[in-house]
C-alpha atoms as a PDB file:
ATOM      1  CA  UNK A   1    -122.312 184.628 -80.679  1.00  0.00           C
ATOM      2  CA  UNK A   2    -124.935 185.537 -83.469  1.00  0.00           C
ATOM      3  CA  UNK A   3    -123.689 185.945 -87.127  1.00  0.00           C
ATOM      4  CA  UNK A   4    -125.121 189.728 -86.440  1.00  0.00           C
ATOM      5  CA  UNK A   5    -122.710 190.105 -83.394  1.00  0.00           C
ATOM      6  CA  UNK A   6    -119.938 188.777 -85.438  1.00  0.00           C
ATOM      7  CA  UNK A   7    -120.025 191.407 -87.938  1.00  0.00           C
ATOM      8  CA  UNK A   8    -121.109 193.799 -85.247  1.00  0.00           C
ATOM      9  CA  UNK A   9    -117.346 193.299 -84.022  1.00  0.00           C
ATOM     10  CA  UNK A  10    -115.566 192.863 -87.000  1.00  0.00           C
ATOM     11  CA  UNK A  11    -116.411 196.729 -87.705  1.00  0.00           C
ATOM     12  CA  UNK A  12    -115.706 197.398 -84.536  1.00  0.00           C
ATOM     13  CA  UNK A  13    -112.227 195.762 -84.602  1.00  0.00           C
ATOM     14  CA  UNK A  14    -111.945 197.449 -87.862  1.00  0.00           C
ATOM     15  CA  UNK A  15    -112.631 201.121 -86.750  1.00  0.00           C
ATOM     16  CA  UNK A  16    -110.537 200.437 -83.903  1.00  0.00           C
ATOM     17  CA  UNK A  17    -107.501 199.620 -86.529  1.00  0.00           C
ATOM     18  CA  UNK A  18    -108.294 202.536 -88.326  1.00  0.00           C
ATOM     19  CA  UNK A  19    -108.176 204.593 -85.581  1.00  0.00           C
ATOM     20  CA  UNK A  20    -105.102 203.459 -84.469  1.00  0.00           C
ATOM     21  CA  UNK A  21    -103.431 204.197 -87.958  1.00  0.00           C
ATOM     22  CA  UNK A  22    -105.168 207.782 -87.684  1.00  0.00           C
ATOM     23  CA  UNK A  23    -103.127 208.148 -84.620  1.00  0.00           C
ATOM     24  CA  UNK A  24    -100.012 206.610 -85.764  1.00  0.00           C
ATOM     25  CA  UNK A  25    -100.021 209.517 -88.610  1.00  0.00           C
ATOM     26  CA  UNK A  26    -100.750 212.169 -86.242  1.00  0.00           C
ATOM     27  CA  UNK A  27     -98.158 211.432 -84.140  1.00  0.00           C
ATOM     28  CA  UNK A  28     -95.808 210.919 -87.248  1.00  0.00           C
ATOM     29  CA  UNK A  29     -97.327 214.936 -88.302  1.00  0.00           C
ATOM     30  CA  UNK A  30     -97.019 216.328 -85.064  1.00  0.00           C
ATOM     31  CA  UNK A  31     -92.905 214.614 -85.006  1.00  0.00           C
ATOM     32  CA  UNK A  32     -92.417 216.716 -88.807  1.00  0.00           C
ATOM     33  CA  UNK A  33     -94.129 219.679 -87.722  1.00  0.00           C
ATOM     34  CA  UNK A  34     -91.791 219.813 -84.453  1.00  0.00           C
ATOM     35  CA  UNK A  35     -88.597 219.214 -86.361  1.00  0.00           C
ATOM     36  CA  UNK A  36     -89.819 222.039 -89.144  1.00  0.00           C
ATOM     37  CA  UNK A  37     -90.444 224.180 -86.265  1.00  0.00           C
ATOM     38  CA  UNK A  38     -86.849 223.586 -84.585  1.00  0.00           C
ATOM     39  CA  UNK A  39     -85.420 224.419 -88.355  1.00  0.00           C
ATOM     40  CA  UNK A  40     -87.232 227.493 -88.307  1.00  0.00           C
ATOM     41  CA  UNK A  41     -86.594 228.357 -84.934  1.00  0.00           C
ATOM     42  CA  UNK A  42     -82.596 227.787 -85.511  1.00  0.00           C
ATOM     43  CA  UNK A  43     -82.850 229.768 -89.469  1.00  0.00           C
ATOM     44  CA  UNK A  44     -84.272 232.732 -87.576  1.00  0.00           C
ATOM     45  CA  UNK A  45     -81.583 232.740 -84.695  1.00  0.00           C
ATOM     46  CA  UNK A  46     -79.061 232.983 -87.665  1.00  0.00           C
ATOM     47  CA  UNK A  47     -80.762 235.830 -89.626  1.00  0.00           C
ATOM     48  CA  UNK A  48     -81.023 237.172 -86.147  1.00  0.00           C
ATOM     49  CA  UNK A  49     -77.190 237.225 -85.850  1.00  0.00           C
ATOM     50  CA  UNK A  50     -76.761 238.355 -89.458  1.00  0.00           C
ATOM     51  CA  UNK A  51     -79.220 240.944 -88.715  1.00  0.00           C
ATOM     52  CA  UNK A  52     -76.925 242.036 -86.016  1.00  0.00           C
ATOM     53  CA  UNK A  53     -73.457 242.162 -87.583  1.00  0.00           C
ATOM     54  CA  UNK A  54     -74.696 243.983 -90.341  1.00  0.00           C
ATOM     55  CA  UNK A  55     -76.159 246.765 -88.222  1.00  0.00           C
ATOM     56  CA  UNK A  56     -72.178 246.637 -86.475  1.00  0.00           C
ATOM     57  CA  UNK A  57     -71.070 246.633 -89.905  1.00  0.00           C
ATOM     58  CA  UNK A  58     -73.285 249.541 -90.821  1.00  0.00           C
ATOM     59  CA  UNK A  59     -72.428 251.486 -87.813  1.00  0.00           C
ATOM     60  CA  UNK A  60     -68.846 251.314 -88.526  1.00  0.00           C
ATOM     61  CA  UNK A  61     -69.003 252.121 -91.555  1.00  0.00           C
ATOM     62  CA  UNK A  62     -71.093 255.658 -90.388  1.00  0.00           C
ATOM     63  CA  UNK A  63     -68.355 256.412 -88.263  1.00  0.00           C
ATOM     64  CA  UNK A  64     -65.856 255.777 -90.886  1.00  0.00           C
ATOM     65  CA  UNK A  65     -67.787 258.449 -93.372  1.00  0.00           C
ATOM     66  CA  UNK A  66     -68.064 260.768 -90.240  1.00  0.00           C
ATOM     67  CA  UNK A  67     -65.100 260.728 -89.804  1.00  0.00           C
ATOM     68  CA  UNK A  68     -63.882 261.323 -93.781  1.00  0.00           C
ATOM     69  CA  UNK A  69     -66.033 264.365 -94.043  1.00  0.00           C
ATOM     70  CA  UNK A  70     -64.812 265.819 -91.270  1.00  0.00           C
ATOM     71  CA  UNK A  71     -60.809 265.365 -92.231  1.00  0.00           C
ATOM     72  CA  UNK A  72     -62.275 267.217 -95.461  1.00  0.00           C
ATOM     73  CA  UNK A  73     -63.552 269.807 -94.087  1.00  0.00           C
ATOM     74  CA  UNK A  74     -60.738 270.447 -91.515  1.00  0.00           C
ATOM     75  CA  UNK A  75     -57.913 270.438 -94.435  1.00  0.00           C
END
């Protein structure tokens, strides 16, 4: 092989390592992305449910007033 091959596929071999590293952090960003979008996937189910009781909460709580002003205004 010519001295002009040889370093014809050293940067080959080279690029190829490179690329492979490329991949190896994309993979390893794609992984942290996932597991940040799992986190925010499982904080938003539990403002969700938050969400929810407090509208319960809120509701009873109507009632409850309903209710008051219309013992005042019976007595």
């Amino acid at each position: 092989m010519s001295p002009k091959s040889q370093i014809g596929l050293a940067h080959f071999y080279r690029n190829v390592a490179e690329a492979a590293t490329g991949t190896k952090e994309v993979a390893h960003n794609v992984v942290g992305l996932r597991e940040a979008a799992e986190e925010e996937r499982q904080a938003s189910g539990e403002v969700l449910s938050a969400s929810n009781s407090l509208s319960d909460k809120s509701q009873a709580l109507l009632a409850q007033i309903q209710q008051f002003l219309k013992d005042i205004r019976a007595a």
